[in-house]
C-alpha atoms as a PDB file:
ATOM      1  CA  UNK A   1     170.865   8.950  25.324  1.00  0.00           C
ATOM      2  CA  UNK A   2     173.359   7.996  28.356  1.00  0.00           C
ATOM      3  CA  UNK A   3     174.337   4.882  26.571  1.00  0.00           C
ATOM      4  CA  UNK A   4     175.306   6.428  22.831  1.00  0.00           C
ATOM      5  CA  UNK A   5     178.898   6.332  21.987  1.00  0.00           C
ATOM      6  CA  UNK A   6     180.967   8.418  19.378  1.00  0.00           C
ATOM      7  CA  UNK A   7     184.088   7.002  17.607  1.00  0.00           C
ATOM      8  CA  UNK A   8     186.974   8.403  15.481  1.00  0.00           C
ATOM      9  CA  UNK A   9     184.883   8.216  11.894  1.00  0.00           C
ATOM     10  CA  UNK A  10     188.999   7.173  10.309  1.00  0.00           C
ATOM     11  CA  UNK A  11     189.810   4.140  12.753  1.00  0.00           C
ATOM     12  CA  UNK A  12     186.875   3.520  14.793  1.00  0.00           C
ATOM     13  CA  UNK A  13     188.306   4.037  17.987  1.00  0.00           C
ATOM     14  CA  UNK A  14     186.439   5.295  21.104  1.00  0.00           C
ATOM     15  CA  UNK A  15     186.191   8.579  21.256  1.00  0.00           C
ATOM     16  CA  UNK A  16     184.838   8.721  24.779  1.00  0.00           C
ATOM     17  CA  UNK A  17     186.731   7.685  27.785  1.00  0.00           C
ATOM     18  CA  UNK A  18     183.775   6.907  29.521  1.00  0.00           C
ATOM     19  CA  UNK A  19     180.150   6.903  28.760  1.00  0.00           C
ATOM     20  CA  UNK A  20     178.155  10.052  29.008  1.00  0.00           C
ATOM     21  CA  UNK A  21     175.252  10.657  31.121  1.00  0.00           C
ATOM     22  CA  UNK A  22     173.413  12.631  28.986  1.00  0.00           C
ATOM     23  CA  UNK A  23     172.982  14.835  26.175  1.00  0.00           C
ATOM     24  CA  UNK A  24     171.895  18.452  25.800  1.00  0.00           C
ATOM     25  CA  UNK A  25     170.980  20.597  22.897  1.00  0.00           C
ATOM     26  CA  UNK A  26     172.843  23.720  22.129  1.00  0.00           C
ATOM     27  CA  UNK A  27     171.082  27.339  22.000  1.00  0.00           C
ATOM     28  CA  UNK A  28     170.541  29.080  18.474  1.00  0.00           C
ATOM     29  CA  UNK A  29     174.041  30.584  18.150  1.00  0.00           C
ATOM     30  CA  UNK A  30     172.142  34.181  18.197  1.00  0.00           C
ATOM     31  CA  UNK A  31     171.008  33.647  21.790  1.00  0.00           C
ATOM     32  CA  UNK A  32     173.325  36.193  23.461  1.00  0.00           C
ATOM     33  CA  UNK A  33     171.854  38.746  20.808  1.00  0.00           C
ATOM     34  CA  UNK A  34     168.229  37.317  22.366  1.00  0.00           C
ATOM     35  CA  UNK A  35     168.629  38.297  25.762  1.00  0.00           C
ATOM     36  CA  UNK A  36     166.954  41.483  25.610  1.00  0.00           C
ATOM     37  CA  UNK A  37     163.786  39.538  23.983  1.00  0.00           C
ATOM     38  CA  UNK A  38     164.016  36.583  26.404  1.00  0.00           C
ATOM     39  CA  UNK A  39     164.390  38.750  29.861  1.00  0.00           C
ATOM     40  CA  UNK A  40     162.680  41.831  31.255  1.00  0.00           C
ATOM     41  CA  UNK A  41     164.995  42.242  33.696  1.00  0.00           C
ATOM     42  CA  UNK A  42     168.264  40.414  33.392  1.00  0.00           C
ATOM     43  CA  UNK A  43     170.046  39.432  36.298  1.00  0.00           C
ATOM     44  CA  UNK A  44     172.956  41.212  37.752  1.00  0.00           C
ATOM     45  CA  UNK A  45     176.052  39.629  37.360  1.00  0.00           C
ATOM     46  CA  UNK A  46     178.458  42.307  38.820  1.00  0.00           C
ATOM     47  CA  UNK A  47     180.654  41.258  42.163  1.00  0.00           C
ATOM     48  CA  UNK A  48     178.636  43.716  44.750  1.00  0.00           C
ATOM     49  CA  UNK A  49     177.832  43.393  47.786  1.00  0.00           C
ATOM     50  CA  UNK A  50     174.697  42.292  47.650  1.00  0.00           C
ATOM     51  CA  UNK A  51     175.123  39.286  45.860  1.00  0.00           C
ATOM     52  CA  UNK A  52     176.112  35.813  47.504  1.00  0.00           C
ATOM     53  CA  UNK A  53     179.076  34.015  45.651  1.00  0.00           C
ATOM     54  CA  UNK A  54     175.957  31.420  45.369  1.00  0.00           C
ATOM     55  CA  UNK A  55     174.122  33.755  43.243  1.00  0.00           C
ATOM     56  CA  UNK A  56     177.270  34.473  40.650  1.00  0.00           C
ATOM     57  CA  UNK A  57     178.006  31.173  40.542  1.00  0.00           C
ATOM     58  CA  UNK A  58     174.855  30.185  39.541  1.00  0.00           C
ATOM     59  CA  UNK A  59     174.357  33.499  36.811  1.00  0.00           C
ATOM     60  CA  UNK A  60     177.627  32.365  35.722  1.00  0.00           C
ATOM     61  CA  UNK A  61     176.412  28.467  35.011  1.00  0.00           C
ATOM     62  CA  UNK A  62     173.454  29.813  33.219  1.00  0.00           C
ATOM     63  CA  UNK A  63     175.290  31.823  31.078  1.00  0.00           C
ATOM     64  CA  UNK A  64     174.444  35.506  32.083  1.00  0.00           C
ATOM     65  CA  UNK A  65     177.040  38.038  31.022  1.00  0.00           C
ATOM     66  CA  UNK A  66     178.315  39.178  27.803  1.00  0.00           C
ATOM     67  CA  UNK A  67     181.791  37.600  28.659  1.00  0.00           C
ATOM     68  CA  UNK A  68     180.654  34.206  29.412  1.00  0.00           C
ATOM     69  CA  UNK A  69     180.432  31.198  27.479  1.00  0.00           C
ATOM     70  CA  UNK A  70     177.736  28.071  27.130  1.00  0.00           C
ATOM     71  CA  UNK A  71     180.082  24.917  28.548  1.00  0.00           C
ATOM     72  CA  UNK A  72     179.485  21.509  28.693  1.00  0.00           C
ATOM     73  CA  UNK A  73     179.086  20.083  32.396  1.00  0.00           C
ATOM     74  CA  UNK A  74     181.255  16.522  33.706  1.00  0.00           C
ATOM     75  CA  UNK A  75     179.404  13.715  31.979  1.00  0.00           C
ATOM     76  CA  UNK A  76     176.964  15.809  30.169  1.00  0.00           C
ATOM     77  CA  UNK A  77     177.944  16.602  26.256  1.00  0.00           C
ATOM     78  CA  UNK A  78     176.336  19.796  24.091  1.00  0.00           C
ATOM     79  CA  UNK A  79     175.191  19.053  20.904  1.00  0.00           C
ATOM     80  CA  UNK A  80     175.291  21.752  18.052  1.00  0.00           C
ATOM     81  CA  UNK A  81     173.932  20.977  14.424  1.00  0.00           C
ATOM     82  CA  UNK A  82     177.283  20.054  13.054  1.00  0.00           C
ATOM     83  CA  UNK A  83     179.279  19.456  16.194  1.00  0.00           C
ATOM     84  CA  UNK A  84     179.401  17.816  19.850  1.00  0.00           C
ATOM     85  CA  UNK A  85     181.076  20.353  22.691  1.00  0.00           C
ATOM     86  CA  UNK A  86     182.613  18.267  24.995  1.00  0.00           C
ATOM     87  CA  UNK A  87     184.820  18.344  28.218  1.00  0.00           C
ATOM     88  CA  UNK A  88     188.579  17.747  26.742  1.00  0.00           C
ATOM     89  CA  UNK A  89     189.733  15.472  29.357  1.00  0.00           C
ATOM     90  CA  UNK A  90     186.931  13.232  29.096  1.00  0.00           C
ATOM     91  CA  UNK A  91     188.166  12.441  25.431  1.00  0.00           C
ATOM     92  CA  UNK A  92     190.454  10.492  23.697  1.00  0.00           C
ATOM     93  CA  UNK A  93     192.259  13.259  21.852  1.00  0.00           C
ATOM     94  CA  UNK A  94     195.740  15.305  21.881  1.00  0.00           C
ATOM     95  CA  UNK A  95     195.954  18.806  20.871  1.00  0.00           C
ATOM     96  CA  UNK A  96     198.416  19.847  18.514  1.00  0.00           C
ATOM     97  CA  UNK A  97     201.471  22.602  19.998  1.00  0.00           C
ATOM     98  CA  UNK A  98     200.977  24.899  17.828  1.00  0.00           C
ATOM     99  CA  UNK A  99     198.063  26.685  16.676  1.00  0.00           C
ATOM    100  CA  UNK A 100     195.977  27.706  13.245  1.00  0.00           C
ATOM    101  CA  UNK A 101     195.378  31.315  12.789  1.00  0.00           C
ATOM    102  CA  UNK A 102     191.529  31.853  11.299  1.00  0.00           C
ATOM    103  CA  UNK A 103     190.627  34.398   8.993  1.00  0.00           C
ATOM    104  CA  UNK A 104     188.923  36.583  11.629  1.00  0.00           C
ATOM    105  CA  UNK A 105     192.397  36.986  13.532  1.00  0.00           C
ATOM    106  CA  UNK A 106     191.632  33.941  16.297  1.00  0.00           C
ATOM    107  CA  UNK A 107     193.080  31.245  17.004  1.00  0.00           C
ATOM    108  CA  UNK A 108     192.217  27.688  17.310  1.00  0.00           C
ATOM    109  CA  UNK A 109     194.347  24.302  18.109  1.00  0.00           C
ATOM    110  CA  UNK A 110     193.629  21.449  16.327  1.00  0.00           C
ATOM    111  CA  UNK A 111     191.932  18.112  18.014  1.00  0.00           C
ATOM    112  CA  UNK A 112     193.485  14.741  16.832  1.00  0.00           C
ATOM    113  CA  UNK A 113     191.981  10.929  17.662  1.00  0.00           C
ATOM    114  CA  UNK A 114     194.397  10.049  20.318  1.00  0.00           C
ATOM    115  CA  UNK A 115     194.757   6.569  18.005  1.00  0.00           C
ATOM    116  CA  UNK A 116     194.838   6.810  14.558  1.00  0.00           C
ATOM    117  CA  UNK A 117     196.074  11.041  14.580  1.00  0.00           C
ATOM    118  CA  UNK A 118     193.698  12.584  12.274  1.00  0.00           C
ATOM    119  CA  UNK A 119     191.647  15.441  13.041  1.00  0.00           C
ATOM    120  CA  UNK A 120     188.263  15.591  14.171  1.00  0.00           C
ATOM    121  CA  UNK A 121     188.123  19.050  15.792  1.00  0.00           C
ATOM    122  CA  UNK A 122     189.708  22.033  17.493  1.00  0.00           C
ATOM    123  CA  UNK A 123     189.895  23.775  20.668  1.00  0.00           C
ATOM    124  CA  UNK A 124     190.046  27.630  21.662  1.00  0.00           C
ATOM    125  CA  UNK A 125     193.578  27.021  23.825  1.00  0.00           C
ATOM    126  CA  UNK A 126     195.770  24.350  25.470  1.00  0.00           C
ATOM    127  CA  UNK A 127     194.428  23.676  28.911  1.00  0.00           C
ATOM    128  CA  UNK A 128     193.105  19.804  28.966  1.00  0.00           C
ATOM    129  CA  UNK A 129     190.294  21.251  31.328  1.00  0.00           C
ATOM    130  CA  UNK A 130     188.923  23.182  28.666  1.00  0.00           C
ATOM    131  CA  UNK A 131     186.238  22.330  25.768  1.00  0.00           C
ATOM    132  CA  UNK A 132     186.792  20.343  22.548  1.00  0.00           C
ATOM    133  CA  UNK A 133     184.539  21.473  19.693  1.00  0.00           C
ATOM    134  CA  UNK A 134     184.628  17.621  17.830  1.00  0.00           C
ATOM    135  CA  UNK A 135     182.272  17.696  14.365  1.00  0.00           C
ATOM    136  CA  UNK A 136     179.919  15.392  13.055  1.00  0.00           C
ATOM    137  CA  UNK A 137     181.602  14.854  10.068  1.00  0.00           C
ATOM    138  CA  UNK A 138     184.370  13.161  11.561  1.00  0.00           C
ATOM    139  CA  UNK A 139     182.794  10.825  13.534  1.00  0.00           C
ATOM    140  CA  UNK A 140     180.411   7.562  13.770  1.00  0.00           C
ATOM    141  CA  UNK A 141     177.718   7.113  16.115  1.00  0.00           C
ATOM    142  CA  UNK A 142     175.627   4.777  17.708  1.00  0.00           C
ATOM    143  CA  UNK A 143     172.484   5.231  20.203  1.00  0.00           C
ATOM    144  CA  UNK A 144     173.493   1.810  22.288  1.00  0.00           C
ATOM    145  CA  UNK A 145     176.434  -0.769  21.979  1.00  0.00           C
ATOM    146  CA  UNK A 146     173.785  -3.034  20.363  1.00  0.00           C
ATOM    147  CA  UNK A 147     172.874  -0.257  17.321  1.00  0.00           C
ATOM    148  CA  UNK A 148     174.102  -0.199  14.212  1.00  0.00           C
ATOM    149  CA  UNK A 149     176.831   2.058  13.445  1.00  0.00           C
ATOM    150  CA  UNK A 150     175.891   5.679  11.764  1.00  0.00           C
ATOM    151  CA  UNK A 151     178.085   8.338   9.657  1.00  0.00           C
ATOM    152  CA  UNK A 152     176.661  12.151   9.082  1.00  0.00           C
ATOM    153  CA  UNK A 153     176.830  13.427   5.958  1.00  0.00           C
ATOM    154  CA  UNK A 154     178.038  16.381   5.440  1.00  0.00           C
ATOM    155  CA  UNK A 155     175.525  17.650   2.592  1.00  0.00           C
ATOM    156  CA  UNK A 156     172.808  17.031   5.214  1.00  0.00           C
ATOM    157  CA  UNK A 157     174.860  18.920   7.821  1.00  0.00           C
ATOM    158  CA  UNK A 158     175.479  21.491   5.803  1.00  0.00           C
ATOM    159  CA  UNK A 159     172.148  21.919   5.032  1.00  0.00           C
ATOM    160  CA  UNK A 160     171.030  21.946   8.625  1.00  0.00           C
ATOM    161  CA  UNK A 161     173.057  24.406   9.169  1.00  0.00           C
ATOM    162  CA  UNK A 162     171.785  26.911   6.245  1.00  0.00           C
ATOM    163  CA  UNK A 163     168.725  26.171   7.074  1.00  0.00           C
ATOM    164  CA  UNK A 164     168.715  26.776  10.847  1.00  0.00           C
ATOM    165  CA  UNK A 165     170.275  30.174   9.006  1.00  0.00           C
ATOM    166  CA  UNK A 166     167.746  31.028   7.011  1.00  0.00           C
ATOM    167  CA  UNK A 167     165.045  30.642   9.517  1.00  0.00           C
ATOM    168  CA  UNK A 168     167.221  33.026  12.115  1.00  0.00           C
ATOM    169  CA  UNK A 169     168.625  35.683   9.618  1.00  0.00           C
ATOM    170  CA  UNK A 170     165.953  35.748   6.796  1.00  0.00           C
ATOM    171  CA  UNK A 171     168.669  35.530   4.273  1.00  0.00           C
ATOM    172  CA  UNK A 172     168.923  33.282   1.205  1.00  0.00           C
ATOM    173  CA  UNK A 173     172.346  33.687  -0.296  1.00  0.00           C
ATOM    174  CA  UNK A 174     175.579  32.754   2.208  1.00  0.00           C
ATOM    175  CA  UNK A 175     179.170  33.118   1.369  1.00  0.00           C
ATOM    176  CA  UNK A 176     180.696  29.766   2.127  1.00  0.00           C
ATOM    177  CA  UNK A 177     184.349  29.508   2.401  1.00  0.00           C
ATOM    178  CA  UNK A 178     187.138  28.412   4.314  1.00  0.00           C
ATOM    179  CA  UNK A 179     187.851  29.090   7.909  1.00  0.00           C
ATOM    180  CA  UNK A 180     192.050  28.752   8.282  1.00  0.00           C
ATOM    181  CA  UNK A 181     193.903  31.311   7.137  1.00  0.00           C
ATOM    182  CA  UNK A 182     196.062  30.321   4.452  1.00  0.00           C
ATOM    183  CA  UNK A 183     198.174  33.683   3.445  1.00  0.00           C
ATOM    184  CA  UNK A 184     198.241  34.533  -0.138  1.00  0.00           C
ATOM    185  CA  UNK A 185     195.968  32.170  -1.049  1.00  0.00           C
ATOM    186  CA  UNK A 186     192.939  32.789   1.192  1.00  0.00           C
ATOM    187  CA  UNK A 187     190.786  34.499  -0.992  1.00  0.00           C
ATOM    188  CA  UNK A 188     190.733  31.200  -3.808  1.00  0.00           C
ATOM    189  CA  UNK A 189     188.278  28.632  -2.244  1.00  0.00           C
ATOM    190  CA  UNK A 190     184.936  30.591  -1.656  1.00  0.00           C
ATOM    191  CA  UNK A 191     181.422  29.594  -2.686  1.00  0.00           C
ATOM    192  CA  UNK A 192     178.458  32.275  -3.311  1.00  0.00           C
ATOM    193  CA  UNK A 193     175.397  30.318  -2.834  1.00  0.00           C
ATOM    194  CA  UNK A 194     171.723  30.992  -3.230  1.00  0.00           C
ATOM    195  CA  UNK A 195     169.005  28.674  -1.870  1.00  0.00           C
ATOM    196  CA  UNK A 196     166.297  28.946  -4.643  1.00  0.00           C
ATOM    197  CA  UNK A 197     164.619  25.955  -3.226  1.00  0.00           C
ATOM    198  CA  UNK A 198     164.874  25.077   0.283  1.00  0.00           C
ATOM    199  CA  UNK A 199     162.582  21.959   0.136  1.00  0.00           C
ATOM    200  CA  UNK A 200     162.238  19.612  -3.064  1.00  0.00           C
ATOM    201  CA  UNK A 201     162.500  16.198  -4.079  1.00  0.00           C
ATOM    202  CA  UNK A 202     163.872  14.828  -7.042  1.00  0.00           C
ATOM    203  CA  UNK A 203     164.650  10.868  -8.117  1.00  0.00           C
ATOM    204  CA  UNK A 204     167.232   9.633 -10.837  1.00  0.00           C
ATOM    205  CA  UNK A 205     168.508   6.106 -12.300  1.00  0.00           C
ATOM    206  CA  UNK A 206     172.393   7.573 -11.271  1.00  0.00           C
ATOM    207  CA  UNK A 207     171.186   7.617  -7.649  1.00  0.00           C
ATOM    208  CA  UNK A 208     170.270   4.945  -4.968  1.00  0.00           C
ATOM    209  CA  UNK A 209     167.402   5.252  -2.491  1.00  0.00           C
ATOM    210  CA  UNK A 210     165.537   7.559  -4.736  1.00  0.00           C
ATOM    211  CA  UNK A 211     163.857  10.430  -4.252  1.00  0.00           C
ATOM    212  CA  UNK A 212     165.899  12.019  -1.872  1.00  0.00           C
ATOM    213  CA  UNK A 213     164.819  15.118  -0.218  1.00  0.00           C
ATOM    214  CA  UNK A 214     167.243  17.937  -1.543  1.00  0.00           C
ATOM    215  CA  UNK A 215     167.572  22.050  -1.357  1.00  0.00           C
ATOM    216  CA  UNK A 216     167.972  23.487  -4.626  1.00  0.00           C
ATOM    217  CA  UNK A 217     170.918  25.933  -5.046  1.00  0.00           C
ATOM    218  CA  UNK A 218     172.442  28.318  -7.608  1.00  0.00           C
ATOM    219  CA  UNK A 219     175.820  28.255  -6.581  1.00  0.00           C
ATOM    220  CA  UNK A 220     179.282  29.834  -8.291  1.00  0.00           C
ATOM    221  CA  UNK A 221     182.924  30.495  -7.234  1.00  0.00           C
ATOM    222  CA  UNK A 222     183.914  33.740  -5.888  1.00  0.00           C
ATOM    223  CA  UNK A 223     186.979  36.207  -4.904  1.00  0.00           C
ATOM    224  CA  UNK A 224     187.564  38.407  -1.874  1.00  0.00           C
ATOM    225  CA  UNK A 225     184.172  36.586   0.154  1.00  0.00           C
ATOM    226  CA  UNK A 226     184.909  38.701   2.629  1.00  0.00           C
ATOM    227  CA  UNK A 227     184.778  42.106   1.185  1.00  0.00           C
ATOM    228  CA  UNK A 228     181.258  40.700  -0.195  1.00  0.00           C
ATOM    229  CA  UNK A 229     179.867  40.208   2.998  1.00  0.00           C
ATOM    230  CA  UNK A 230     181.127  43.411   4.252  1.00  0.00           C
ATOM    231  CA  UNK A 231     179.480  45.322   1.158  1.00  0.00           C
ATOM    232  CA  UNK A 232     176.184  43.354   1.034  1.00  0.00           C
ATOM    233  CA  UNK A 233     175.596  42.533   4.969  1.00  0.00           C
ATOM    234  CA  UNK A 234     172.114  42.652   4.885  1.00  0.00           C
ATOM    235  CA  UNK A 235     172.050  41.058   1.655  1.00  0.00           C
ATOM    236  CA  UNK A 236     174.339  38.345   2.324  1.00  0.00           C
ATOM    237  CA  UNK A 237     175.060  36.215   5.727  1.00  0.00           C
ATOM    238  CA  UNK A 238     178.243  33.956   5.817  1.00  0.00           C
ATOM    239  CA  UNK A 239     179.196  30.440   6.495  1.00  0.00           C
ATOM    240  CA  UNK A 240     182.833  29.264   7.575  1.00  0.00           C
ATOM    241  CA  UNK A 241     183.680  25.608   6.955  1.00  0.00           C
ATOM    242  CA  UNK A 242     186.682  23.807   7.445  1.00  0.00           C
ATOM    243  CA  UNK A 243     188.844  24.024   4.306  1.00  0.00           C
ATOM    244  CA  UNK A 244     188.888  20.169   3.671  1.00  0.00           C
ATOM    245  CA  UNK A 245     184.346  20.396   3.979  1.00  0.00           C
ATOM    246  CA  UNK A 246     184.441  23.130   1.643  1.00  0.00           C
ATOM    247  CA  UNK A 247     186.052  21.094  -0.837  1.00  0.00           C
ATOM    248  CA  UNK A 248     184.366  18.276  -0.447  1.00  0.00           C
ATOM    249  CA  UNK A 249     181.025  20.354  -0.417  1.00  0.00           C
ATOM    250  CA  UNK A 250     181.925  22.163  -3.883  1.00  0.00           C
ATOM    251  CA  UNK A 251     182.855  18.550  -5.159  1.00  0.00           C
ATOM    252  CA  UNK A 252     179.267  17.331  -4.625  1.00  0.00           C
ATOM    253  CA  UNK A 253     177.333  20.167  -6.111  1.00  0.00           C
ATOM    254  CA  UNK A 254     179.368  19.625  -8.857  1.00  0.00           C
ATOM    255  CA  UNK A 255     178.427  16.154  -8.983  1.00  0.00           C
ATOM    256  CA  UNK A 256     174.535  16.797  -8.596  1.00  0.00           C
ATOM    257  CA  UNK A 257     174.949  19.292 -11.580  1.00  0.00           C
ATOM    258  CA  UNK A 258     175.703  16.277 -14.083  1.00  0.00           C
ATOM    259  CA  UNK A 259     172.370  14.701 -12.778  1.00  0.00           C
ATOM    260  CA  UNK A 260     170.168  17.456 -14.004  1.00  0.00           C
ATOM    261  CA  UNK A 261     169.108  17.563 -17.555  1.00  0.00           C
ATOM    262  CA  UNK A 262     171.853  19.870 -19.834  1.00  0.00           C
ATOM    263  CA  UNK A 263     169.335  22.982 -20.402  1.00  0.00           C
ATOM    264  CA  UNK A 264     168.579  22.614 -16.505  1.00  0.00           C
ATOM    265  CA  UNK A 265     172.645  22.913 -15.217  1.00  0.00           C
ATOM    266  CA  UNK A 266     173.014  26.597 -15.103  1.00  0.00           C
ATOM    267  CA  UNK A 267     170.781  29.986 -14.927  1.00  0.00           C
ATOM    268  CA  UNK A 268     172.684  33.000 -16.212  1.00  0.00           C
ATOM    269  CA  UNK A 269     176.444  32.807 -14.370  1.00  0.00           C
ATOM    270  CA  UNK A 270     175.243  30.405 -11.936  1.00  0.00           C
ATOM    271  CA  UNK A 271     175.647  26.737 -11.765  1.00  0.00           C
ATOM    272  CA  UNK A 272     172.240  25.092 -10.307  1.00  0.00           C
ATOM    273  CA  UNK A 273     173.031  22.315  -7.793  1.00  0.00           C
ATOM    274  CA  UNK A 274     171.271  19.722  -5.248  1.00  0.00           C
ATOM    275  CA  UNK A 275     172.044  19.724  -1.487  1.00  0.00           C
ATOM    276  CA  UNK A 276     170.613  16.735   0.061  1.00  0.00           C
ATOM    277  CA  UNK A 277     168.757  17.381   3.538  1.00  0.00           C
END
């Protein structure tokens, strides 16, 4: 809606200069791999003669090409399940000098509220004209100045995001671990997870608003996640999360494990968890 607004979730400052004029939804992340499905003839996007600068430009919007990238337009914000892309300028942010390598060799700056400091995303370089990836999880919300206020969580994120995985890869068990590369120690916060349930409900005394609607998951820490994936690819799909949102994610499955009965917390080597959804 043109008149939501997004704030820093830390010091609930503006996180929009101005207000947007709309909101779009982003493709599945597989749609480049979907091209071949989705056209019969895809449309030419080399400089020849034949084509009018109008035409590239306009391939080049859409998205044609292997080389190109979906962007967010002046005014108009993408939304992803767990983040908003945005146009950098038209934030209240600063980028931090120096960048974080990832574990697949890239790398990424970090995005800071322009207020309070703290993070609430990253970017793929320096240039102010160029996208800010901002996530859910570190912001508030509100459809109109006269709603109420609104946090994601980030079980429910999360789980969006699994399940938008599940449905696209037909894959039940996902690596989970952290995104920055941390040196020596990269290989010590992982998560093997398998959804056993993807749709349940459950209710206890310990929690409020009962029953919540909840994926149930077997769930255990791992080494080397990587070198799993690479062994098991069609067995296993991955997930990279933010160091910090792994943590936190682990921390609440190990919290839902103390709500289910004793003979109920664990099947073999795996711990059995809730994800609410």
């Amino acid at each position: 809606m043109p008149e939501s607004e997004l704030a820093c979730r830390f010091c609930f400052a503006p996180l929009m200069k101005e207000s947007m004029e709309g909101w779009k939804d982003m493709p599945s992340e597989d749609w480049a791999e979907m091209m071949d499905f989705w056209h019969c003839h895809k449309p030419d996007t080399e400089d020849d003669d034949k084509a009018s600068s109008v035409q590239l430009q306009s391939h080049l919007r859409k998205g044609y090409g292997a080389g190109n990238r979906i962007a967010p337009t002046p005014g108009v914000g993408l939304v992803d399940i767990t983040y908003f892309l945005l146009i950098r300028r038209e934030c209240n942010v600063v980028i931090d000098e120096e960048p974080v390598v990832l574990k697949n060799g890239k790398s990424q700056y970090i995005i800071n509220c322009a207020f309070c400091k703290r993070p609430v995303g990253a970017a793929e370089d320096m240039n102010s004209a160029n996208t800010a990836k901002i996530y859910k999880w570190n912001l508030r919300f509100r459809s109109s100045p006269s709603s109420a206020w609104e946090e994601a969580s980030v079980q429910r994120l999360v789980s969006a995001q699994l399940l938008a995985m599940i449905e696209s890869q037909g894959i039940q068990k996902f690596v989970i671990h952290g995104q920055e590369s941390n040196g020596d120690h990269d290989e010590q916060q992982a998560l093997l997870i398998w959804i056993f349930t993807p749709n349940m409900f459950y209710s206890s005394t310990h929690v409020p608003d009962s029953p919540k609607q909840v994926m149930k998951i077997y769930y255990k820490p791992i080494q080397n996640p990587t070198e799993m994936v690479e062994q098991q690819s069609l067995k296993i799909d991955e997930l990279q999360l933010p160091t910090s949102i792994l943590r936190y994610l682990h921390s609440d499955l190990i919290a839902s494990t103390k709500l289910l009965p004793i003979p109920a917390r664990s099947f073999q080597d795996w711990a059995v968890g809730l994800l609410e959804r």
